[in-house]
Structures are given as C-alpha cells and as structure tokens.
C-alpha atoms as a PDB file:
ATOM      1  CA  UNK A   1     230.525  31.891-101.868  1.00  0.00           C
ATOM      2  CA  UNK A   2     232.865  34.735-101.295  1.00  0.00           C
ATOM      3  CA  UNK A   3     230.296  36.799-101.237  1.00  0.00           C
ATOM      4  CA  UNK A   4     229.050  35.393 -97.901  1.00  0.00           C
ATOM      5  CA  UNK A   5     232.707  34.739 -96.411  1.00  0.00           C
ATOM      6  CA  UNK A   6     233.004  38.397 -96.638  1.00  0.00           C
ATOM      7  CA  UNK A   7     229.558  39.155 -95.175  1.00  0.00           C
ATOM      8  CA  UNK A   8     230.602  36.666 -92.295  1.00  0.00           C
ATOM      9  CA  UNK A   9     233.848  38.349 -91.747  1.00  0.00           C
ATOM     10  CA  UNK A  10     232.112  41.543 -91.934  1.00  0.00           C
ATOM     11  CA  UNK A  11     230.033  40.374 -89.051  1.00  0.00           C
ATOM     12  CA  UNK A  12     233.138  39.151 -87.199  1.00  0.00           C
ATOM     13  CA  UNK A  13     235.175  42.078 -87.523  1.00  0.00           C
ATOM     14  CA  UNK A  14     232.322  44.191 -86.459  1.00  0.00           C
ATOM     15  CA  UNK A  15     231.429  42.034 -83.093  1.00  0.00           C
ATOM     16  CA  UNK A  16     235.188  42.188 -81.954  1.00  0.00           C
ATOM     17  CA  UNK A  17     235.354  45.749 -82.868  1.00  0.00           C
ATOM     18  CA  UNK A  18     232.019  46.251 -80.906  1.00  0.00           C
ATOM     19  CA  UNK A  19     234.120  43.953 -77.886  1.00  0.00           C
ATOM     20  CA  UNK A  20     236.831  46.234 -77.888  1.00  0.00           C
ATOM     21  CA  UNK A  21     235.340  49.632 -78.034  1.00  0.00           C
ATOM     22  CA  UNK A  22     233.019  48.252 -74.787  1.00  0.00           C
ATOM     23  CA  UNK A  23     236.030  46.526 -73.107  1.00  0.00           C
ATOM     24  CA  UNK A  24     238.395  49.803 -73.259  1.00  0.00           C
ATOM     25  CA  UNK A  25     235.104  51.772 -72.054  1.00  0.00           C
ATOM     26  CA  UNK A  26     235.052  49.610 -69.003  1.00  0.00           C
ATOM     27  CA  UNK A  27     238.383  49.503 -67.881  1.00  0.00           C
ATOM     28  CA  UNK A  28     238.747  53.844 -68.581  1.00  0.00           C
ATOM     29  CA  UNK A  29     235.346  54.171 -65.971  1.00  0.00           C
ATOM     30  CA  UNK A  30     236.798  52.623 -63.312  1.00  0.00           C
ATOM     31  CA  UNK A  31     236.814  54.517 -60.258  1.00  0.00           C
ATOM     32  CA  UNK A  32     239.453  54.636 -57.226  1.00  0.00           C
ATOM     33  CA  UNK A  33     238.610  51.479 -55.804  1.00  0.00           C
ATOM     34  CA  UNK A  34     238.266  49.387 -59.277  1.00  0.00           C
ATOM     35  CA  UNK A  35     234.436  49.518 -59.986  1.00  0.00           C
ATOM     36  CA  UNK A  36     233.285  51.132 -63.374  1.00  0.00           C
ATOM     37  CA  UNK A  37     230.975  53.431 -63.443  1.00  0.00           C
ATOM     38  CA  UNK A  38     228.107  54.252 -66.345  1.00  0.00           C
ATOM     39  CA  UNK A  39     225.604  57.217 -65.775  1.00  0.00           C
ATOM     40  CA  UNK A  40     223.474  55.725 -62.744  1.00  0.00           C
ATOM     41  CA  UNK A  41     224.824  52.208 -62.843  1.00  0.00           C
ATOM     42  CA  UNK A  42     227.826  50.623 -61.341  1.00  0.00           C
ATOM     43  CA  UNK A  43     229.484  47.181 -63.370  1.00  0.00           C
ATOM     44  CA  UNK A  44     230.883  44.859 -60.293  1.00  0.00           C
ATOM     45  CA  UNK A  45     232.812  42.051 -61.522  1.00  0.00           C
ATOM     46  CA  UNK A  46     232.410  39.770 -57.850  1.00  0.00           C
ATOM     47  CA  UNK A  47     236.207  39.030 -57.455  1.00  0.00           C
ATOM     48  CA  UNK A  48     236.123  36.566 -54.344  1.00  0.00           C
ATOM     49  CA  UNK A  49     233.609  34.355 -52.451  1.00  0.00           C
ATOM     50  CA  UNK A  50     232.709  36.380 -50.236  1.00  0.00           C
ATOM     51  CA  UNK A  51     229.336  37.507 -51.293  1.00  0.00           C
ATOM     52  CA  UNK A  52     228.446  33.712 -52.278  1.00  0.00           C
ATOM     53  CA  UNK A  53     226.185  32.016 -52.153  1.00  0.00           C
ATOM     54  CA  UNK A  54     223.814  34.122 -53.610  1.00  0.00           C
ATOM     55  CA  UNK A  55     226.730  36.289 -56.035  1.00  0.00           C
ATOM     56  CA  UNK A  56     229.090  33.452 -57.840  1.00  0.00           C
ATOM     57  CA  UNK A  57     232.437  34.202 -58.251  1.00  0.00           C
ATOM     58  CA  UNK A  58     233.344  36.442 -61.372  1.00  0.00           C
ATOM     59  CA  UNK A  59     229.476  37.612 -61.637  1.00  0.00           C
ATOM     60  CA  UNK A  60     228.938  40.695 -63.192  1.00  0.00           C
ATOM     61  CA  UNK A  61     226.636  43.173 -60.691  1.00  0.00           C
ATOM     62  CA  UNK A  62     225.209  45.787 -62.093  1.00  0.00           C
ATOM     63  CA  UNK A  63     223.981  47.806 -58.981  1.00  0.00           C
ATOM     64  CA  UNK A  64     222.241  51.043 -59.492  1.00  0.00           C
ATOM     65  CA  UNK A  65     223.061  53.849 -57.536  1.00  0.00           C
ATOM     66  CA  UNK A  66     220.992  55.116 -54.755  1.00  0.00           C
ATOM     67  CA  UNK A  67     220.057  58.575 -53.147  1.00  0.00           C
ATOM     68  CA  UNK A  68     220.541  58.049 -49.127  1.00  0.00           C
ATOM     69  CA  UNK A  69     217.590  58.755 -48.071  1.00  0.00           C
ATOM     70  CA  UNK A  70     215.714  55.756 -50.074  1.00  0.00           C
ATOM     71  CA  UNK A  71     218.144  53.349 -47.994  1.00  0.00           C
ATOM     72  CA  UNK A  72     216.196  51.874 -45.254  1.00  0.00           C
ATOM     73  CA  UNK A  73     216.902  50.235 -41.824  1.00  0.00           C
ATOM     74  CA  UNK A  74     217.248  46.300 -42.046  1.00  0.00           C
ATOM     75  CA  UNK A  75     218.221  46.649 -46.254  1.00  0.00           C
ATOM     76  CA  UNK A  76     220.990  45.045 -48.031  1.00  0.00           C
ATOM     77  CA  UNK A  77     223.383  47.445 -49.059  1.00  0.00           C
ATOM     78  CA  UNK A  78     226.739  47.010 -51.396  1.00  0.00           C
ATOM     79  CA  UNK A  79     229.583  49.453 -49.820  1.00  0.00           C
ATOM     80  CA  UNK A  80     233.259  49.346 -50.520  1.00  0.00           C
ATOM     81  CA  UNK A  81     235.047  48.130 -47.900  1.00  0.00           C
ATOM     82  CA  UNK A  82     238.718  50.299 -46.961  1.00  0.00           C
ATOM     83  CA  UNK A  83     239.677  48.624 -43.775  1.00  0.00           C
ATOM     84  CA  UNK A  84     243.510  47.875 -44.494  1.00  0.00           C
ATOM     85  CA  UNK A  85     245.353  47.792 -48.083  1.00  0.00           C
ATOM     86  CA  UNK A  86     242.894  45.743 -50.046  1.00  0.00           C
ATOM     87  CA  UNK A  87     239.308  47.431 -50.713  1.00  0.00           C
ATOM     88  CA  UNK A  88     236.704  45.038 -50.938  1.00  0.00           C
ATOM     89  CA  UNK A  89     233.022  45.127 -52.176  1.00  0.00           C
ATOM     90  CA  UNK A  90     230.819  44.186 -48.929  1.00  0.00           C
ATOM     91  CA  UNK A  91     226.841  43.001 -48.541  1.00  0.00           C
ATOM     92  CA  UNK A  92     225.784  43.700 -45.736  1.00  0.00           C
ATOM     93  CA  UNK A  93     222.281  44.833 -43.846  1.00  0.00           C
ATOM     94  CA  UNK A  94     222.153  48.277 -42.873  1.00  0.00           C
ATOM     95  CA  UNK A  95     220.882  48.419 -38.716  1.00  0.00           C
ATOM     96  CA  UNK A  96     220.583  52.295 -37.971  1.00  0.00           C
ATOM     97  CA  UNK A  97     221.336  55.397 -40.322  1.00  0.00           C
ATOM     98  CA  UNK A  98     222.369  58.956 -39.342  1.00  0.00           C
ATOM     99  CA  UNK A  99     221.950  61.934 -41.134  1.00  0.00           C
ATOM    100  CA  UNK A 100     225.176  64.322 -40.362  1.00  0.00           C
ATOM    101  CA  UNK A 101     224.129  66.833 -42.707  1.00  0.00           C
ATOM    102  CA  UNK A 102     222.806  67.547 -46.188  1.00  0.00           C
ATOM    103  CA  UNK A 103     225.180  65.444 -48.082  1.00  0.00           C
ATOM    104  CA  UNK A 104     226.141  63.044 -45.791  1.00  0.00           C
ATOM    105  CA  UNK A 105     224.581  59.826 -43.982  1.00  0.00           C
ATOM    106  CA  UNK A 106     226.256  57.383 -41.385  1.00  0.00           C
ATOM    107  CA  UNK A 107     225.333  53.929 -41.523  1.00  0.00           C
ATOM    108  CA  UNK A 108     225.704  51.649 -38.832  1.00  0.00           C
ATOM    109  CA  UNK A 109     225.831  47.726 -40.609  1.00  0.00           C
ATOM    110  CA  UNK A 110     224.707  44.671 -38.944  1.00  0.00           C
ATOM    111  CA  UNK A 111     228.390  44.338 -37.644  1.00  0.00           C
ATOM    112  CA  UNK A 112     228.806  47.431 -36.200  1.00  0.00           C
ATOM    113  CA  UNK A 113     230.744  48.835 -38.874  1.00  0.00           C
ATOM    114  CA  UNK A 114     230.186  52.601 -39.240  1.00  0.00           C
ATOM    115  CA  UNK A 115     230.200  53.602 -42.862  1.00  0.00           C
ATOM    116  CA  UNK A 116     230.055  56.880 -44.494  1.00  0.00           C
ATOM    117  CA  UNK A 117     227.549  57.216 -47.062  1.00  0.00           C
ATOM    118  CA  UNK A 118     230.522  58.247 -49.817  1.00  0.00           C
ATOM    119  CA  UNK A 119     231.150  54.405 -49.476  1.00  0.00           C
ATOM    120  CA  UNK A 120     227.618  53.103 -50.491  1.00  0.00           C
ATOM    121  CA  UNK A 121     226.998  51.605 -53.973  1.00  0.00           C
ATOM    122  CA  UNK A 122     223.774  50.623 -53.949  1.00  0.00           C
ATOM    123  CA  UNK A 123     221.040  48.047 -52.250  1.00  0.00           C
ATOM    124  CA  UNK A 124     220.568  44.316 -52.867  1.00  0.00           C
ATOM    125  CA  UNK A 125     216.850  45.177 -54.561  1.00  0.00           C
ATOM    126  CA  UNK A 126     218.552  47.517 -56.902  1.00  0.00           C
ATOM    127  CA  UNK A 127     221.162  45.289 -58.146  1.00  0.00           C
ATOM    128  CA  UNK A 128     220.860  43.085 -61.325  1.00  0.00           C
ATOM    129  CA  UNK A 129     223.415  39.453 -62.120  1.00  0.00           C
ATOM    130  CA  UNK A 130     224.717  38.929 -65.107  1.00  0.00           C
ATOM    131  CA  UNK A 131     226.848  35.686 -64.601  1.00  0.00           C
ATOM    132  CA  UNK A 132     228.273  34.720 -68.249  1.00  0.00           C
ATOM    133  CA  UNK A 133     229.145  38.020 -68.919  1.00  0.00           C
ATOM    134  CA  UNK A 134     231.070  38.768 -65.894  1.00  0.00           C
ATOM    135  CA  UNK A 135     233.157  35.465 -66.463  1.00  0.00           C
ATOM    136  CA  UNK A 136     234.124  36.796 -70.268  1.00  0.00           C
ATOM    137  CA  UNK A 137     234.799  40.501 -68.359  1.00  0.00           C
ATOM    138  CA  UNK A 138     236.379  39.045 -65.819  1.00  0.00           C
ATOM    139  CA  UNK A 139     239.083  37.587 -68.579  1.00  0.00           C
ATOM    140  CA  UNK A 140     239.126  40.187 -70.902  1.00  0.00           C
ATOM    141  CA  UNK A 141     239.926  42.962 -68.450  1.00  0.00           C
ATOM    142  CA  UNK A 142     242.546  40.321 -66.809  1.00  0.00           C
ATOM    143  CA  UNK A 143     246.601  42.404 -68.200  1.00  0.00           C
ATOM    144  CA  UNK A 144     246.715  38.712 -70.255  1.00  0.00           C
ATOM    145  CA  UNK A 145     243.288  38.744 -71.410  1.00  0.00           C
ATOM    146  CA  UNK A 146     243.669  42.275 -72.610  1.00  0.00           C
ATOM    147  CA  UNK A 147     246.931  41.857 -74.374  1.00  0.00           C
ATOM    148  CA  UNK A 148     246.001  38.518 -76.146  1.00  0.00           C
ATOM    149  CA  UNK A 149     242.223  38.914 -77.150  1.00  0.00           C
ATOM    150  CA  UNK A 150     242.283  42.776 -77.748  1.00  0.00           C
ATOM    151  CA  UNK A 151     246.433  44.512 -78.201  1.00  0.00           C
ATOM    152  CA  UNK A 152     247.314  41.396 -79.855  1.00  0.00           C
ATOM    153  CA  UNK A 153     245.161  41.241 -82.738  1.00  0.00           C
ATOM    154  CA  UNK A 154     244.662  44.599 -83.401  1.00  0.00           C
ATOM    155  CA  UNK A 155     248.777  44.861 -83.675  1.00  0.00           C
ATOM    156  CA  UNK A 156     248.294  42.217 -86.553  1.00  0.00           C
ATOM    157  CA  UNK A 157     245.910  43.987 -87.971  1.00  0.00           C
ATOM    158  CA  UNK A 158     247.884  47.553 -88.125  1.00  0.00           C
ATOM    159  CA  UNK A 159     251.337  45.136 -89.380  1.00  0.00           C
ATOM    160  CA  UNK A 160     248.799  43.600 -91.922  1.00  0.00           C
ATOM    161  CA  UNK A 161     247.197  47.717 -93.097  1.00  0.00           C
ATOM    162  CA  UNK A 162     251.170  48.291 -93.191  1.00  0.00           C
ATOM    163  CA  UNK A 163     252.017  45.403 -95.365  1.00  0.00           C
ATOM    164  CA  UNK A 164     249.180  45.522 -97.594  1.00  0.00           C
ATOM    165  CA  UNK A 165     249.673  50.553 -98.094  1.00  0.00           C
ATOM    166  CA  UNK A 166     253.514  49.053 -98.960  1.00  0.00           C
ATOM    167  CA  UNK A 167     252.686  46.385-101.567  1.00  0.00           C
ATOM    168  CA  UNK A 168     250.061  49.128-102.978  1.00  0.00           C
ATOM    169  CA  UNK A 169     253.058  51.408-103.775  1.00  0.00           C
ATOM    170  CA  UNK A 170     255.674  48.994-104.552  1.00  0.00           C
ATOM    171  CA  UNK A 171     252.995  47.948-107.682  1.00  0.00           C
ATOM    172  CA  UNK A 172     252.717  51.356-108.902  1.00  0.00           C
ATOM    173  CA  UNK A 173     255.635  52.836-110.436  1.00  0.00           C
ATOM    174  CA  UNK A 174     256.648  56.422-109.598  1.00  0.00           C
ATOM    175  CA  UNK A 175     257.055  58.548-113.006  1.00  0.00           C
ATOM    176  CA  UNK A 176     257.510  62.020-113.184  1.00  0.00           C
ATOM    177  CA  UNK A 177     256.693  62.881-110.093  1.00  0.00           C
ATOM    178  CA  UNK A 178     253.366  61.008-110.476  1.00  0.00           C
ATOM    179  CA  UNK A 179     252.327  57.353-110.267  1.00  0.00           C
ATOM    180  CA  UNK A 180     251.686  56.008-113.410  1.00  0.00           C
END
C-alpha cells in the first residue's frame, strides 16, 4: 500500500512539476502585445467576445505563423489591433494587399483598416482551438492563479526541504568536528 501511495504521489508531483515548468514557459514567451510565442506557433488565450461566435471566450488559439505572400485576398487573418491604449487580437478578412517592399506588405481589411504586415499573426485556416485548455491557461497565468496554484505550493515545498535538512542535523550529533 505505500508502495503505490508513493508511486501516485510520484505521478502527482511530476504532472504539477510538468504544469509549472510549461506555465512559466508561457508567460516568459510573451511578446509586446501579450501573445506567446513557440518556434512557428503563436498560443492566443481569446480574452473578450469579440471573436465569438466561432472563438469562445478564454479559448486557447494556436495560430501558426504565416509568410505574406501565402495571405490571399478575401482570407481571414488574426492581426493585433493598436488603435488606442488597449491592443486587441482582431479577425478580420483581408480585401486588397500591397507589397511596399521586400519585407513588408500592406493590407487593406474588410473595414478599411490599413495594417502593416508586422501586425499579422496568422490566417483563420492556419489556426487550431483548444477550448479546455485555454480556460485552465487562462487561470493559471491570471497574478492569483499564478501565486496560489504555482508560488504558493512550491513555497511549502522549499519551507517543508528546510524543515525536514534541519531535523536531519538536529538528529545527528556533531563530535569532533564530525557527525557521529
């Protein structure tokens, strides 16, 4: 029996460790406007309704990046939005496209909105939901979620490693400048 509470609590410990090492990954790749960033892909965790009713609220969109010239006329594209204070992830369908030069593409959206091509994430087709997982993100990465479900316990656990190095050496007794 303790045999298997051990192997459980092995299992345990090694799921939250496995949480914590991915969460702190996350929240260190975020880029200027809050979007993390791994190799090709970018992790959106939809923060508002506005890309409902096709994204739900606190879905996690993993959109891969694109090269501009793949980006057609009449696609779906994901852009960050940096009209006044608050940057916002848009969806919206790309009407006309400019080249300016080598690096850099114009994009006219289906509003009228000219946007640079240093503001495009990716397109609709190239974009994958994960719902559940954005929800648990969404919480975890929240300065509450992070302090109770990932500071918090790993304090205890450092105060517990503490507790348990001092009762080690209060056991022992120190003898000639050894421990007998």
């Amino acid at each position: 029996m303790n045999k298997v509470l051990k192997i459980v609590l092995g299992i345990i410990v090694s799921l939250y460790l496995i949480l914590v090492v991915f969460t702190t990954a996350f929240l260190l790749n975020r880029n200027d406007y809050g979007v993390s960033k791994f190799l090709n892909k970018y992790l959106v965790i939809v923060d508002d309704d506005s890309l409902e009713p096709k994204y739900q609220k606190h879905s996690l969109l993993a959109i891969e990046a694109v090269d501009n010239d793949e980006i057609k006329i009449d696609e779906k594209v994901f852009f960050y939005d940096t009209y006044g204070t608050d940057h916002k992830i848009k969806l919206q369908e790309v009407t006309k496209k400019e080249k300016i030069n080598e690096n850099e593409t114009t994009f006219t959206m289906k509003d009228n909105s000219l946007i640079s091509s240093q503001y495009i994430i990716g397109t609709e087709d190239s974009t994958s939901e994960l719902a559940a997982f954005g929800q648990f993100l969404y919480v975890v990465q929240s300065k509450w979620g992070f302090l109770f479900i990932v500071v918090f316990p790993l304090f205890l656990a450092f105060i517990y490693e503490v507790y348990a190095i001092y009762k080690e050496f209060k056991s022992k007794k120190w003898k000639n400048d050894q421990w007998s």
